[in-house]
PDB file of N, CA and C in Angstrom:
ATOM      1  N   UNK A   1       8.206  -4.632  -6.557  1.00  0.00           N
ATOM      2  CA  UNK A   1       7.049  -5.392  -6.987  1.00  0.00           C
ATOM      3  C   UNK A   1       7.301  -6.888  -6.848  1.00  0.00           C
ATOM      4  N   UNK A   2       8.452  -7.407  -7.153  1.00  0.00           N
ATOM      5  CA  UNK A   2       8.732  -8.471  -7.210  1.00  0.00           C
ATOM      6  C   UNK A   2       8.698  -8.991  -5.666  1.00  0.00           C
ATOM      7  N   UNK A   3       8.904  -8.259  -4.825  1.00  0.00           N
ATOM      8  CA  UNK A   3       9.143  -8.525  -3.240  1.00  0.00           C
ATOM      9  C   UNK A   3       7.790  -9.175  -2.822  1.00  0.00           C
ATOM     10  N   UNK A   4       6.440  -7.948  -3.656  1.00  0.00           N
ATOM     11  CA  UNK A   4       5.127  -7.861  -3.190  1.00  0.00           C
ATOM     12  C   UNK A   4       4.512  -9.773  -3.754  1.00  0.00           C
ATOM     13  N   UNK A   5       5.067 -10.062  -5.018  1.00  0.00           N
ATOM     14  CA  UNK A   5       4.611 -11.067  -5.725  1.00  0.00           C
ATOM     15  C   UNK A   5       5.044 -12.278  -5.122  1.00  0.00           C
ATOM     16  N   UNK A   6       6.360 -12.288  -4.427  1.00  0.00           N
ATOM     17  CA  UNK A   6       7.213 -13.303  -4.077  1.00  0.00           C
ATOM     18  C   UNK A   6       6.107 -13.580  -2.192  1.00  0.00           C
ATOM     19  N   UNK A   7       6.076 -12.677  -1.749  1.00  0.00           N
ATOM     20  CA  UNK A   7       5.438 -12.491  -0.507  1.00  0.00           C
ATOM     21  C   UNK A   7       3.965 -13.322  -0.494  1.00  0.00           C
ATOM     22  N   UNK A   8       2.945 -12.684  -1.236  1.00  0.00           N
ATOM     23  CA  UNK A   8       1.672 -13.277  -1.673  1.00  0.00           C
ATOM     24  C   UNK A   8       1.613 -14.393  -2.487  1.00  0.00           C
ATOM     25  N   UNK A   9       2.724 -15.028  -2.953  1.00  0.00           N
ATOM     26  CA  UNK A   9       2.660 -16.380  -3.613  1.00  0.00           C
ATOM     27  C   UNK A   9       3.192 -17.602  -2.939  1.00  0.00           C
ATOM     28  N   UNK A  10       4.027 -17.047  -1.517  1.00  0.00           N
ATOM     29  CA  UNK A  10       4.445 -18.087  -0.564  1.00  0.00           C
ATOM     30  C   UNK A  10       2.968 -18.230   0.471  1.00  0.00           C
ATOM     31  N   UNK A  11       2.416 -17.070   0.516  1.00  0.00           N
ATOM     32  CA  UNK A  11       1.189 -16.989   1.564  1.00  0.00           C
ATOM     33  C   UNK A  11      -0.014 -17.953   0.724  1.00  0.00           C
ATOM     34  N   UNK A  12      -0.164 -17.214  -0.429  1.00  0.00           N
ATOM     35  CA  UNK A  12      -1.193 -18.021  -1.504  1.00  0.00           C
ATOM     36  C   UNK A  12      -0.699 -19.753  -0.887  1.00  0.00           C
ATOM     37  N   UNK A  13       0.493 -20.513  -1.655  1.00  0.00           N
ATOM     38  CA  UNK A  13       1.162 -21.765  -1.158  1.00  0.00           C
ATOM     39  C   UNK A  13       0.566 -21.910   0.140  1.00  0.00           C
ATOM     40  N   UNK A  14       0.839 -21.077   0.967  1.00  0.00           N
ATOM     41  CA  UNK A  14       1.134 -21.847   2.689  1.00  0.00           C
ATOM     42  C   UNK A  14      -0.807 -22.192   2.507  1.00  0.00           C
ATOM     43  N   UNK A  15      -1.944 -21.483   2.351  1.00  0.00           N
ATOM     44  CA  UNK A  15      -3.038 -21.488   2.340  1.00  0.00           C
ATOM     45  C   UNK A  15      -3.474 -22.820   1.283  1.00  0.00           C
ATOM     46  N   UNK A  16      -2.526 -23.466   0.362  1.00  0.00           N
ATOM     47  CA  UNK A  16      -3.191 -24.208  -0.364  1.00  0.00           C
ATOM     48  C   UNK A  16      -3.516 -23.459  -1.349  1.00  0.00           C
ATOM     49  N   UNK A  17      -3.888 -22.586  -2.015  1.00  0.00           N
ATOM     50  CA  UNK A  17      -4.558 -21.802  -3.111  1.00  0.00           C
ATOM     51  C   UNK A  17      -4.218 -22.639  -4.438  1.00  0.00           C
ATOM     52  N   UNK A  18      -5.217 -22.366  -5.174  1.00  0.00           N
ATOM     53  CA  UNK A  18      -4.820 -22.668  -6.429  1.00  0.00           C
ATOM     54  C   UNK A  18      -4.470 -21.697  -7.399  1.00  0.00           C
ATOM     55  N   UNK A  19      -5.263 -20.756  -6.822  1.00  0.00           N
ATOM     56  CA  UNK A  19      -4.952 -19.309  -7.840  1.00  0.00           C
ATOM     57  C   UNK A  19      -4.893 -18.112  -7.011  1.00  0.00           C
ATOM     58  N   UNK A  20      -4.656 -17.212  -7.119  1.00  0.00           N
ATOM     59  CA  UNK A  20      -4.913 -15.956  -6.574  1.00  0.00           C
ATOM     60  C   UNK A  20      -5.757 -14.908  -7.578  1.00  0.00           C
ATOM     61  N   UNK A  21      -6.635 -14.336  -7.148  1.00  0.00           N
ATOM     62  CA  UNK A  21      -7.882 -14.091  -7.764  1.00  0.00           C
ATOM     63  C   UNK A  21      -7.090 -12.227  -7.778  1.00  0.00           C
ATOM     64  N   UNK A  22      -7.379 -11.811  -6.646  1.00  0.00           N
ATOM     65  CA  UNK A  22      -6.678 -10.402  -6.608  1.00  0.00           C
ATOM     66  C   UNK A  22      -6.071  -9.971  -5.135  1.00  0.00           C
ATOM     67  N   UNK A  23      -5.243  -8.891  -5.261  1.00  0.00           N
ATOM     68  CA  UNK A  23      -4.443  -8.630  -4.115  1.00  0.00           C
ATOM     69  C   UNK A  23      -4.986  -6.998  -4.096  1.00  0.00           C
ATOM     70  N   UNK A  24      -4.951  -6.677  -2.570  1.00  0.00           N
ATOM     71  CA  UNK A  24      -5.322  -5.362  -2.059  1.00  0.00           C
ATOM     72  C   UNK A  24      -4.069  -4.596  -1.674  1.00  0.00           C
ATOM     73  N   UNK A  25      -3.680  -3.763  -2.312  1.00  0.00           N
ATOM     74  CA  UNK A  25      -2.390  -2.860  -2.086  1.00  0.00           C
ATOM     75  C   UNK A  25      -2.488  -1.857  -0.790  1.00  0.00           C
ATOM     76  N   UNK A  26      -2.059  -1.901   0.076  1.00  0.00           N
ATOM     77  CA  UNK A  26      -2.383  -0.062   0.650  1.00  0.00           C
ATOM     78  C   UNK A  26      -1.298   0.598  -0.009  1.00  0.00           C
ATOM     79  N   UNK A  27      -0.822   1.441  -0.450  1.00  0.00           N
ATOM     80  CA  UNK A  27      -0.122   2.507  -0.396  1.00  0.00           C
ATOM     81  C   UNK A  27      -0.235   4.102  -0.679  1.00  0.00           C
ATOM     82  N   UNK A  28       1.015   4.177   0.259  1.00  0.00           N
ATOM     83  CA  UNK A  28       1.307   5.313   1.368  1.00  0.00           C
ATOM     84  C   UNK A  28       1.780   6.600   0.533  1.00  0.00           C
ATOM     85  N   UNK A  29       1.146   8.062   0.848  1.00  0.00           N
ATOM     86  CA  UNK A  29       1.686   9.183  -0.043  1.00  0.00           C
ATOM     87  C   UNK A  29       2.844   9.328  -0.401  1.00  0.00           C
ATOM     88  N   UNK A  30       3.473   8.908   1.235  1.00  0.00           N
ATOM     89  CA  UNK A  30       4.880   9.079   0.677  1.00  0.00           C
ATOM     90  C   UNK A  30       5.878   7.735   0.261  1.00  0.00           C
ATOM     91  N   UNK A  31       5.639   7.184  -0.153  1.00  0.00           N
ATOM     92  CA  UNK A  31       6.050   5.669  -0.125  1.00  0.00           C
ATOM     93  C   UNK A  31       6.964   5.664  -1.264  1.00  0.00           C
ATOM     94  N   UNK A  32       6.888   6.983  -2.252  1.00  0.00           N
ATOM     95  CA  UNK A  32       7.793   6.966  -3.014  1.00  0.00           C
ATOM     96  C   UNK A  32       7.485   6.326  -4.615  1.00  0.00           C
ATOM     97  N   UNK A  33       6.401   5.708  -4.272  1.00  0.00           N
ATOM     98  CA  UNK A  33       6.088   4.592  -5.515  1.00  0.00           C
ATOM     99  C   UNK A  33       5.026   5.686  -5.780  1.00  0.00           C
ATOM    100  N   UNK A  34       5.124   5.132  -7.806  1.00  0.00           N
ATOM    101  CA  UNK A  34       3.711   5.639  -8.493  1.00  0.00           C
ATOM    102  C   UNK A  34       2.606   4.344  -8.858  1.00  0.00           C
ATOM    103  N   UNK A  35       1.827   4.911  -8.559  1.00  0.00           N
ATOM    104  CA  UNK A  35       0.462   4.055  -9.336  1.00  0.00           C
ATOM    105  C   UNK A  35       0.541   3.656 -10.205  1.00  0.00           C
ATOM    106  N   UNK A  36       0.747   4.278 -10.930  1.00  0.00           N
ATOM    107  CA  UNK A  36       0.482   3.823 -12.142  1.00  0.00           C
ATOM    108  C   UNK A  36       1.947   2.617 -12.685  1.00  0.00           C
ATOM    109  N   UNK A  37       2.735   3.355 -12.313  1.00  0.00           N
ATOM    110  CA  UNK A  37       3.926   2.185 -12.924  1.00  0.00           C
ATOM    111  C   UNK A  37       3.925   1.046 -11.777  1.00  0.00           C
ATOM    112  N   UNK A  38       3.007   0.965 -11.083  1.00  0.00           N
ATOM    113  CA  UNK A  38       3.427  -0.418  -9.881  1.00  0.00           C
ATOM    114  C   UNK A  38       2.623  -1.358 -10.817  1.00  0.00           C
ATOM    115  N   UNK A  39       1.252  -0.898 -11.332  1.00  0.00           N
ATOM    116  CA  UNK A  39      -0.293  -1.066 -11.789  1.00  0.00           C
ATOM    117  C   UNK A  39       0.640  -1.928 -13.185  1.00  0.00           C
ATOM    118  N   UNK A  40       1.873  -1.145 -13.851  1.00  0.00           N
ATOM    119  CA  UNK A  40       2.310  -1.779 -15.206  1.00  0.00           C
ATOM    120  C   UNK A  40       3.272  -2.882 -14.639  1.00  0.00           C
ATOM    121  N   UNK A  41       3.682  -2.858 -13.838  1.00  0.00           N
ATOM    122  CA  UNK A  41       4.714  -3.661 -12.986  1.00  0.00           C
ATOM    123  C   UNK A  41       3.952  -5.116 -12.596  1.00  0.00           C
ATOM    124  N   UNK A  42       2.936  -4.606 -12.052  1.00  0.00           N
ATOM    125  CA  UNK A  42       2.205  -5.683 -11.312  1.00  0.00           C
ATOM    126  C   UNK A  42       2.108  -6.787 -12.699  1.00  0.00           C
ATOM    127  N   UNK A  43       1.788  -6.471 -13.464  1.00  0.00           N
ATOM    128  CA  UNK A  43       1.089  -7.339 -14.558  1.00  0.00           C
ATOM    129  C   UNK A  43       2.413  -8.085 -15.129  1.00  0.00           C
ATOM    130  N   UNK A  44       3.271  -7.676 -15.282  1.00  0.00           N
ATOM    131  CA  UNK A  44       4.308  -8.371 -16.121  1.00  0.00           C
ATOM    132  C   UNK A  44       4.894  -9.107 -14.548  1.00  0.00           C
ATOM    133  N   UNK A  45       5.415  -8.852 -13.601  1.00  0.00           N
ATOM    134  CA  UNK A  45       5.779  -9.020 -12.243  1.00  0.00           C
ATOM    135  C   UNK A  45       4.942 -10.896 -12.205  1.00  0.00           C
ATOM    136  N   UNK A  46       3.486 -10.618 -12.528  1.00  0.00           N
ATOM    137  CA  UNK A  46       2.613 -12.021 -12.446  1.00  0.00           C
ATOM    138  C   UNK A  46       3.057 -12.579 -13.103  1.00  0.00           C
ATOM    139  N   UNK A  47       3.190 -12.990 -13.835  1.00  0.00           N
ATOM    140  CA  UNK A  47       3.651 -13.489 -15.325  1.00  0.00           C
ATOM    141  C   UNK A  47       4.218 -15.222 -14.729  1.00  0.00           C
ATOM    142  N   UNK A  48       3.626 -16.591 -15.304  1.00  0.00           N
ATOM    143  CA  UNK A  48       4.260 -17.702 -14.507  1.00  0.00           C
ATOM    144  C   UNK A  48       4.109 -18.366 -13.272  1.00  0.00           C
ATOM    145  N   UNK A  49       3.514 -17.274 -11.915  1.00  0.00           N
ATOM    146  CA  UNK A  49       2.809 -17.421 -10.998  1.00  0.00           C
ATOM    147  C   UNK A  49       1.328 -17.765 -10.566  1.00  0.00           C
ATOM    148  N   UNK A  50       1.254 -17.900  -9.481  1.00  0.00           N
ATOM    149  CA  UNK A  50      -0.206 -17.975  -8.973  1.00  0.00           C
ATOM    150  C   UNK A  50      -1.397 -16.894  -9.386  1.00  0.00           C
ATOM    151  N   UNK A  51      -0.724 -15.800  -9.485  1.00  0.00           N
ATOM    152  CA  UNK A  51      -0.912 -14.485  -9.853  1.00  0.00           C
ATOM    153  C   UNK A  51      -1.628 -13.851 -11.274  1.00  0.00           C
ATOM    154  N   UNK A  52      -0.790 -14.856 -11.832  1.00  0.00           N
ATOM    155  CA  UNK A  52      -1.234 -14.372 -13.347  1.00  0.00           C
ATOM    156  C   UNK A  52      -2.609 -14.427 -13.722  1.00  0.00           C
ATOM    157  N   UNK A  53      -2.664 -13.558 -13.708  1.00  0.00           N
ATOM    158  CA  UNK A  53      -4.183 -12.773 -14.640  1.00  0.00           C
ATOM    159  C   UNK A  53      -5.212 -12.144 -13.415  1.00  0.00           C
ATOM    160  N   UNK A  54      -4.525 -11.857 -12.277  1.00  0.00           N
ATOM    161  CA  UNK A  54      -5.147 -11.400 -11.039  1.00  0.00           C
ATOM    162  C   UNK A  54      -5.060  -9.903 -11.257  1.00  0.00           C
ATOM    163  N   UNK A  55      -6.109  -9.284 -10.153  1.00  0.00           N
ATOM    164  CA  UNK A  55      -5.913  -7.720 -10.317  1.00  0.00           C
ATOM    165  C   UNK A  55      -5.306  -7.022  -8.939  1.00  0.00           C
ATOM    166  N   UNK A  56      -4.872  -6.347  -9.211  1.00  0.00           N
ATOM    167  CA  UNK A  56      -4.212  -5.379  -8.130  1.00  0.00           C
ATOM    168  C   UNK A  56      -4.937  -3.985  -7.877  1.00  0.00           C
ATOM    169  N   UNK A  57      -5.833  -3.874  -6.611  1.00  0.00           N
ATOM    170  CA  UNK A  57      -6.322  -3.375  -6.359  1.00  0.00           C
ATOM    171  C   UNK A  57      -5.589  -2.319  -5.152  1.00  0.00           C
ATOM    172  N   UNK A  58      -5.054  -1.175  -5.234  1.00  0.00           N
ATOM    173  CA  UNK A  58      -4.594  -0.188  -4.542  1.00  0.00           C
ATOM    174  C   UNK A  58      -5.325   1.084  -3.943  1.00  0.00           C
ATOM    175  N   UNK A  59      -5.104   0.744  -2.977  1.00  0.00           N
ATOM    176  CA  UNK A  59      -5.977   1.819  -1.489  1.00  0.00           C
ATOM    177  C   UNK A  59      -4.724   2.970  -1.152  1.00  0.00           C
ATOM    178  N   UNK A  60      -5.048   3.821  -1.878  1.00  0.00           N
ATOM    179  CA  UNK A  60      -4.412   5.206  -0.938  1.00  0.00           C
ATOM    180  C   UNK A  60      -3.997   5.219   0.371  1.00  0.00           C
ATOM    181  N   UNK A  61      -2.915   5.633   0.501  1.00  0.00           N
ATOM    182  CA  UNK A  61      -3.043   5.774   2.437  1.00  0.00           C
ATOM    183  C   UNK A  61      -2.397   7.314   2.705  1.00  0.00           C
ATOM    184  N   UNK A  62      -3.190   8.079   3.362  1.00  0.00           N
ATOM    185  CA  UNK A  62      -2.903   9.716   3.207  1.00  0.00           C
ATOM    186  C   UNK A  62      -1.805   9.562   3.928  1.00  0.00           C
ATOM    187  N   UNK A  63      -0.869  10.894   4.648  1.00  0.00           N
ATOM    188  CA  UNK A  63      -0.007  11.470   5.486  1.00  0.00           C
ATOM    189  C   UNK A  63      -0.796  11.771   6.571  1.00  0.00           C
ATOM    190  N   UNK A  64      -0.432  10.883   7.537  1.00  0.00           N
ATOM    191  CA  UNK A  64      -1.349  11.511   9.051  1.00  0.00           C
ATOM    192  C   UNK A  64      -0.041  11.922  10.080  1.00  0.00           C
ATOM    193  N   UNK A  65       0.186  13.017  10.690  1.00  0.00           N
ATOM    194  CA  UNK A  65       0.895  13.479  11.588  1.00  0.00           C
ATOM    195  C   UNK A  65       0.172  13.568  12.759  1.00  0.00           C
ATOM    196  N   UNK A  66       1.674  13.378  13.531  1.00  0.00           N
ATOM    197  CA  UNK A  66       1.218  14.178  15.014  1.00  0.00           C
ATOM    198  C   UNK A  66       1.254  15.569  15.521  1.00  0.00           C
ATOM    199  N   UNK A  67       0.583  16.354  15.580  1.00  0.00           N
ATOM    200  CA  UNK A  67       0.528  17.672  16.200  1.00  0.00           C
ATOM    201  C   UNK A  67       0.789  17.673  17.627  1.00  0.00           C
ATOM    202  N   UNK A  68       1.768  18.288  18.028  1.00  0.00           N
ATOM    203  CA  UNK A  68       2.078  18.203  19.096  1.00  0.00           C
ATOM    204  C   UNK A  68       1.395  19.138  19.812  1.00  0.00           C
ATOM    205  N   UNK A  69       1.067  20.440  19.303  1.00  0.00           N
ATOM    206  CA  UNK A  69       0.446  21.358  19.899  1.00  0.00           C
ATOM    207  C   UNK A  69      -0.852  21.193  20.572  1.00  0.00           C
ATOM    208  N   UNK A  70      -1.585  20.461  19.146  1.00  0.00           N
ATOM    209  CA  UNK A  70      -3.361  20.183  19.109  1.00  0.00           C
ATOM    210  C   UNK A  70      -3.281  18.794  20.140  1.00  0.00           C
ATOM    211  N   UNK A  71      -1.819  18.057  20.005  1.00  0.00           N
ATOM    212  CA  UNK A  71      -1.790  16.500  20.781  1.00  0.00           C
ATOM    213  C   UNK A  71      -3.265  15.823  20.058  1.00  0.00           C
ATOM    214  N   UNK A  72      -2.743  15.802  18.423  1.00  0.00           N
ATOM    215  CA  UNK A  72      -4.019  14.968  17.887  1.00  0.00           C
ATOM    216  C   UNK A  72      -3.352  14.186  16.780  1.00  0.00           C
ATOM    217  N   UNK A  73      -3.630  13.272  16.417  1.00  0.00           N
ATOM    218  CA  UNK A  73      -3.109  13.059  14.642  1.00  0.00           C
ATOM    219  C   UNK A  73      -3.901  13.672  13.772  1.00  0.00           C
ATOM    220  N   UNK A  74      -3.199  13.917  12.629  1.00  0.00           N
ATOM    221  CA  UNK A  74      -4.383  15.046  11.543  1.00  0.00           C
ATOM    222  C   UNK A  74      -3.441  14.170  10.330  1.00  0.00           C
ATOM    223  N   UNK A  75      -4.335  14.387   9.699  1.00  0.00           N
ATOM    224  CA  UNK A  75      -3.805  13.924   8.010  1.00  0.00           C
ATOM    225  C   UNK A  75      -3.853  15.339   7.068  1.00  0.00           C
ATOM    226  N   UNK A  76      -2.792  15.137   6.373  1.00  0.00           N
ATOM    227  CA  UNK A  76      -2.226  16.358   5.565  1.00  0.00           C
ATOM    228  C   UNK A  76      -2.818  15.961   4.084  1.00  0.00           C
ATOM    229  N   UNK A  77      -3.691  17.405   3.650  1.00  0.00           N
ATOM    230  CA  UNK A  77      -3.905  17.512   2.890  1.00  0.00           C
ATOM    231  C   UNK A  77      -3.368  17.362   1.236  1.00  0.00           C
ATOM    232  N   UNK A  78      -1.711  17.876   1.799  1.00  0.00           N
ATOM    233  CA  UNK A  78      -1.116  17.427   0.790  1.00  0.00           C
ATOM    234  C   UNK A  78       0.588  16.856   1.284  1.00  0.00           C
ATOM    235  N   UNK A  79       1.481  16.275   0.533  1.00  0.00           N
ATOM    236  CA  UNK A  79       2.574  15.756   1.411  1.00  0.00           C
ATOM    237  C   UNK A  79       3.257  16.639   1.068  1.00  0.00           C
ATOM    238  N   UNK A  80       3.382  17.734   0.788  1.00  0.00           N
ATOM    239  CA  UNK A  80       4.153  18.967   0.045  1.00  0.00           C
ATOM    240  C   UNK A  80       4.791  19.403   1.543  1.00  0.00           C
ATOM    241  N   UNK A  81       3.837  19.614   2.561  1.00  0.00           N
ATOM    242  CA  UNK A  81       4.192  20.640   3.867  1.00  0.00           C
ATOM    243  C   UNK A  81       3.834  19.560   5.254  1.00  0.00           C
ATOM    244  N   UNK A  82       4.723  20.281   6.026  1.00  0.00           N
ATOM    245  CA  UNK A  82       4.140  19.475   7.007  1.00  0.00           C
ATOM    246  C   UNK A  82       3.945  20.043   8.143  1.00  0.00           C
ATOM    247  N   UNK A  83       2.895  20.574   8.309  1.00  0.00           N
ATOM    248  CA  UNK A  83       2.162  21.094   9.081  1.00  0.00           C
ATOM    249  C   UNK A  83       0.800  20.996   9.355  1.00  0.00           C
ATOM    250  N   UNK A  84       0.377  20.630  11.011  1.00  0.00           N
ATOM    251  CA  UNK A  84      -1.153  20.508  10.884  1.00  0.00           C
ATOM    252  C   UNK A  84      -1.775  21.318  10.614  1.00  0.00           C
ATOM    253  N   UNK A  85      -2.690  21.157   9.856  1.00  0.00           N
ATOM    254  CA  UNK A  85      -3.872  21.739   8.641  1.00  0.00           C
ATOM    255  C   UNK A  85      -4.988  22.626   9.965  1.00  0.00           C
ATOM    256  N   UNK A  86      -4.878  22.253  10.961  1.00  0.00           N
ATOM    257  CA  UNK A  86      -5.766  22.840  11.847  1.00  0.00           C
ATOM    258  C   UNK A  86      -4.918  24.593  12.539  1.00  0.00           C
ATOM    259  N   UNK A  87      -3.413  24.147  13.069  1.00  0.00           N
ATOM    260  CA  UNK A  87      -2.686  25.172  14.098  1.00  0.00           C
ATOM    261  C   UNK A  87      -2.023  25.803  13.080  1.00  0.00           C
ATOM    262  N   UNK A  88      -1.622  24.995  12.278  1.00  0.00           N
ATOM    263  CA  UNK A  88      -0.520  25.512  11.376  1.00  0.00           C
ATOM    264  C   UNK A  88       1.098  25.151  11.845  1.00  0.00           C
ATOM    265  N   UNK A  89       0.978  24.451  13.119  1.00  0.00           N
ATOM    266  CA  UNK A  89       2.316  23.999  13.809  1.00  0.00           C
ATOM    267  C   UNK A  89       3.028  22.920  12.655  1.00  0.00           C
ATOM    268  N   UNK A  90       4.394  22.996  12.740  1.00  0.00           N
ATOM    269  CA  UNK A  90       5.281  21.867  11.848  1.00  0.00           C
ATOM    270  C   UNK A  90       5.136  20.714  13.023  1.00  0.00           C
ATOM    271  N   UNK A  91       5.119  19.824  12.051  1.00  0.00           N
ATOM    272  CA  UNK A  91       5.409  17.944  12.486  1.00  0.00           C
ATOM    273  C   UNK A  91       6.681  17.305  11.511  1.00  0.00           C
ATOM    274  N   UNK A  92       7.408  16.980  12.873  1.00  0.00           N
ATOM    275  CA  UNK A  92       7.975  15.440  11.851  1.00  0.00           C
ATOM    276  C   UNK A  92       7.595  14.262  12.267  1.00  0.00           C
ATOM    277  N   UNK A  93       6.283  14.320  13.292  1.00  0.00           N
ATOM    278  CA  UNK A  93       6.119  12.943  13.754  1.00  0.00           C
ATOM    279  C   UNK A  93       4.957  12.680  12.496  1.00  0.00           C
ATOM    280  N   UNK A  94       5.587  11.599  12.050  1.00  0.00           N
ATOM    281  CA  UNK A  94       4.606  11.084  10.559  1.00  0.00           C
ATOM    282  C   UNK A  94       4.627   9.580  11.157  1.00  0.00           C
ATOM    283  N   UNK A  95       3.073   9.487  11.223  1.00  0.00           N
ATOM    284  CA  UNK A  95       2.062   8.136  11.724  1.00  0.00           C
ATOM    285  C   UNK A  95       2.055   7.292  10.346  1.00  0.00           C
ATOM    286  N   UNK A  96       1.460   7.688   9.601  1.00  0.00           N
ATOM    287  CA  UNK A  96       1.082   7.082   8.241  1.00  0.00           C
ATOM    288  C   UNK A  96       1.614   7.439   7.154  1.00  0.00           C
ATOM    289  N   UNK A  97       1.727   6.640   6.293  1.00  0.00           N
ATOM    290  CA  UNK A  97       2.087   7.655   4.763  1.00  0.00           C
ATOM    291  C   UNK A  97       2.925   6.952   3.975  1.00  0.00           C
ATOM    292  N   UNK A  98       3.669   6.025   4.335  1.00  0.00           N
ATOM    293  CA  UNK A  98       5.604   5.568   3.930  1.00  0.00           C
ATOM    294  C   UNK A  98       5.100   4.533   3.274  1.00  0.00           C
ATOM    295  N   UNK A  99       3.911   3.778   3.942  1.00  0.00           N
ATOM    296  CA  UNK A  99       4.277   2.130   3.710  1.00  0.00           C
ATOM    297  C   UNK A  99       3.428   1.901   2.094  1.00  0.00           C
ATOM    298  N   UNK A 100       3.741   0.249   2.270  1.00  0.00           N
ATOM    299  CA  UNK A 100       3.478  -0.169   1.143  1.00  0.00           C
ATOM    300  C   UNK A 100       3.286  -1.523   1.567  1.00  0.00           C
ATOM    301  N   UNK A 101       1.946  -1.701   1.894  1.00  0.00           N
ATOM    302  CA  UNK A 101       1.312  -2.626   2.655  1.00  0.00           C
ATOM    303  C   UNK A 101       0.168  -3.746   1.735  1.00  0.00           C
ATOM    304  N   UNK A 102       0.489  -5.564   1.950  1.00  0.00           N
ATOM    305  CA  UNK A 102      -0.636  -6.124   1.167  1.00  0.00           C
ATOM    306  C   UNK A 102      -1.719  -6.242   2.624  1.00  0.00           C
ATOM    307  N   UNK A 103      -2.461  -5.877   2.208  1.00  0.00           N
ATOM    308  CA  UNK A 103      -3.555  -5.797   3.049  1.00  0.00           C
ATOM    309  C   UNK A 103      -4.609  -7.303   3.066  1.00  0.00           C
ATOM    310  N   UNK A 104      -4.691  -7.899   1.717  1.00  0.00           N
ATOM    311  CA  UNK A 104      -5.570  -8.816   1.861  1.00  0.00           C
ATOM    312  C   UNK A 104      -5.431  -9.317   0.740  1.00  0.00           C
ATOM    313  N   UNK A 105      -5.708 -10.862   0.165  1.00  0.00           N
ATOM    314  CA  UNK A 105      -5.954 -11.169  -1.046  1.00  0.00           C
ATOM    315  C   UNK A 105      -6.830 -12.259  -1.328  1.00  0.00           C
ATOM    316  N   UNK A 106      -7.212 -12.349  -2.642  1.00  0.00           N
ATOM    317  CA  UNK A 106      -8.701 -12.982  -2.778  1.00  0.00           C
ATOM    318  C   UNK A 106      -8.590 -14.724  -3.326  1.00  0.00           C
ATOM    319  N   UNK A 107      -8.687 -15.689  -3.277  1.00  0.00           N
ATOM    320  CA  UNK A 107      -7.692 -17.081  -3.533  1.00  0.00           C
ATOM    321  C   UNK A 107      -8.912 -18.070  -4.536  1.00  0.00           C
ATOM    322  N   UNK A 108      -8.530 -18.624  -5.163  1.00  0.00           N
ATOM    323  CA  UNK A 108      -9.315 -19.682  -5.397  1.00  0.00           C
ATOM    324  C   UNK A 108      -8.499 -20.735  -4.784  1.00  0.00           C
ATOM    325  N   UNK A 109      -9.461 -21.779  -4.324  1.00  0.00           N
ATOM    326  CA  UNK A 109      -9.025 -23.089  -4.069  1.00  0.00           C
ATOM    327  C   UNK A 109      -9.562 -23.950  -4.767  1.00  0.00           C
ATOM    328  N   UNK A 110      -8.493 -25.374  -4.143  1.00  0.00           N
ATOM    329  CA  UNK A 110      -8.362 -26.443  -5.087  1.00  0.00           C
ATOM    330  C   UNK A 110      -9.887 -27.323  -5.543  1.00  0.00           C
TER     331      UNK A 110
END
């Protein structure tokens, strides 16, 4: 979290900002992180910064594989299995899913 805060408060700076209003999260099924404790993280994480009292807004990002069989990407219903949901063939080619991406954030200026 601290990586995410340190990242968007040099960008906030480089832009001039005076505040940062809110930040857009993507993250990924498998990314390892929970919602909810990033969501408790985020808030104390602001604390002193540009940040403080901003919201953190987080976008899901499913598991999309490659099927080699179908030669399609498909997104997995759940990250439990990995297999396309269409053939039933196994994948380890995983397109989407890992990251933990700021996608965008909202600024007040001076």
């Amino acid at each position: 979290m601290l990586g995410i805060i340190d990242g968007v408060t040099e960008e906030a700076e480089r832009c001039g900002a005076a505040r940062v209003n809110s930040v857009h999260l993507r993250l990924g099924a498998l990314s390892g992180v929970v919602k909810e404790a990033l969501l408790f993280a985020y808030d104390l994480a602001c604390e002193g910064t540009l940040l403080e009292g901003s919201q953190l807004i987080v976008e899901p990002s499913p598991v999309l594989i490659h099927c080699s069989r179908c030669d399609a990407d498909r997104v997995l219903e759940s990250p439990q299995g990995f297999c396309c949901p269409v053939c039933g063939t196994p994948s380890v080619d995983v397109l989407q899913g890992r990251e933990i991406e700021v996608m965008a954030m909202e600024v007040t200026s001076p």
